[in-house]
Protein backbone atom coordinates (compact mmCIF):
# COMPACT_ATOMS: atom_id res chain seq x y z
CA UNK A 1 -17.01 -21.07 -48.55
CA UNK A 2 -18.14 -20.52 -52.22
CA UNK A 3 -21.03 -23.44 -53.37
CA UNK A 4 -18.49 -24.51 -55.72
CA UNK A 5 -15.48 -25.65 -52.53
CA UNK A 6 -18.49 -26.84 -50.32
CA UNK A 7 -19.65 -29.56 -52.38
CA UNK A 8 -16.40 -30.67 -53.73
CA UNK A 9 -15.51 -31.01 -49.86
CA UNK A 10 -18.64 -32.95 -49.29
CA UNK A 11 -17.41 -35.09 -52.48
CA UNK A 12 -14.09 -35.66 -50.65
CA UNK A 13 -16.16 -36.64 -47.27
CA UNK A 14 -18.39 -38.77 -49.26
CA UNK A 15 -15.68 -40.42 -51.17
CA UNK A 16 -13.52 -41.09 -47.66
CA UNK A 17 -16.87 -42.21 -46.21
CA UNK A 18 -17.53 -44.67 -48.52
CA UNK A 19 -13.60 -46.04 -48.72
CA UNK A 20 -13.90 -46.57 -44.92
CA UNK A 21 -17.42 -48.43 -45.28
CA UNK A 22 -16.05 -50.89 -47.50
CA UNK A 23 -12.78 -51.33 -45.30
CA UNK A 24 -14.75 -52.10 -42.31
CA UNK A 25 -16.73 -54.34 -44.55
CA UNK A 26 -13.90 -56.87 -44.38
CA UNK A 27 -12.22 -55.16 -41.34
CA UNK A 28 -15.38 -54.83 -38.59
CA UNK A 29 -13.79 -54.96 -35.40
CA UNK A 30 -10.69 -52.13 -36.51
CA UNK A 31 -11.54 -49.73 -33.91
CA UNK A 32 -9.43 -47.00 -35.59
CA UNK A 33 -11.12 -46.95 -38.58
CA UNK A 34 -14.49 -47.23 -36.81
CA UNK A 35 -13.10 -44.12 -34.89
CA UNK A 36 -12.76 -42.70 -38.29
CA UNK A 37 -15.95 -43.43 -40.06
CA UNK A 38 -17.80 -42.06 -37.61
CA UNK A 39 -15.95 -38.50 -37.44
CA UNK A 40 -16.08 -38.60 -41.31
CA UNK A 41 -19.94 -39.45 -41.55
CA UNK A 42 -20.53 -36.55 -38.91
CA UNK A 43 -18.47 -33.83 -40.81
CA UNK A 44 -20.00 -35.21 -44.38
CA UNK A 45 -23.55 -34.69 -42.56
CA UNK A 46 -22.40 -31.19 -41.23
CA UNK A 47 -21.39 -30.23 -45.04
CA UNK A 48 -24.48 -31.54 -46.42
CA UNK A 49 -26.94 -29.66 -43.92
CA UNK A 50 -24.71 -26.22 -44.70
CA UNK A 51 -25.10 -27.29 -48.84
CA UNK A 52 -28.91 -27.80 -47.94
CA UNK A 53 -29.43 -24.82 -45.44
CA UNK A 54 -28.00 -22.31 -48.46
CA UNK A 55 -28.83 -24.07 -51.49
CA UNK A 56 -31.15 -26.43 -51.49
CA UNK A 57 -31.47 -30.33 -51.27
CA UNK A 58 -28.62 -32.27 -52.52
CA UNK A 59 -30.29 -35.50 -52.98
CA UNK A 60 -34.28 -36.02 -53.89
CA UNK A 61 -35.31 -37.91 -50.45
CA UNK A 62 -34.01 -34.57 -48.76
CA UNK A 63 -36.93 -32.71 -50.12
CA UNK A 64 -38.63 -31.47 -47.19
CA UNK A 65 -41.53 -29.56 -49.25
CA UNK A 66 -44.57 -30.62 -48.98
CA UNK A 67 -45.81 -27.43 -51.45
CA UNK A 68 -43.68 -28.60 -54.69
CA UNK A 69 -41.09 -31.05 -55.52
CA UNK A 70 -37.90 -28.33 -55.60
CA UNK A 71 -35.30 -30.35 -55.28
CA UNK A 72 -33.42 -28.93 -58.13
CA UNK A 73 -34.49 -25.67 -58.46
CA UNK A 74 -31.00 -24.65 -58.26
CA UNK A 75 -28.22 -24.89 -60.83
CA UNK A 76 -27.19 -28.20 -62.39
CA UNK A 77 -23.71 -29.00 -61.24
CA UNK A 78 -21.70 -28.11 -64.59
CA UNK A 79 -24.09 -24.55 -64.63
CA UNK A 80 -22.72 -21.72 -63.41
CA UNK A 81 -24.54 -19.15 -60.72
């Protein structure tokens, strides 16, 4: 998967992920979507550790280097590779 389709999937997963936390918000005790927030949350966290295995940190608390702060060495999002 090209960097480009994994982190608009992740921006799907986050964007599902989010929908479903407000839902059970007003909804706590719908088992179904509980079901389904936590498959979504576990794929979303899948997708981010593949982003951050092959390129980098997504997000600045993810910077595990202790050497330099490198969280964006990579690309900006509208920059191409």
């Amino acid at each position: 998967m090209s960097r480009e389709d994994l982190l608009q999937e992740i921006m799907e997963y986050a964007f599902v992920e989010k929908e479903l936390n407000l839902f059970l918000d007003t909804n706590p005790t719908d088992k179904k979507a509980l079901a389904m927030h936590k498959s979504v949350a576990e794929k979303l966290e899948d997708l981010v550790e593949e982003y951050e295995d092959d390129y980098g940190p997504l997000r600045s608390e993810n910077n595990m280097n202790s050497e330099r702060w490198a969280w964006m060495d990579g690309p900006w999002p509208w920059e191409k590779d």
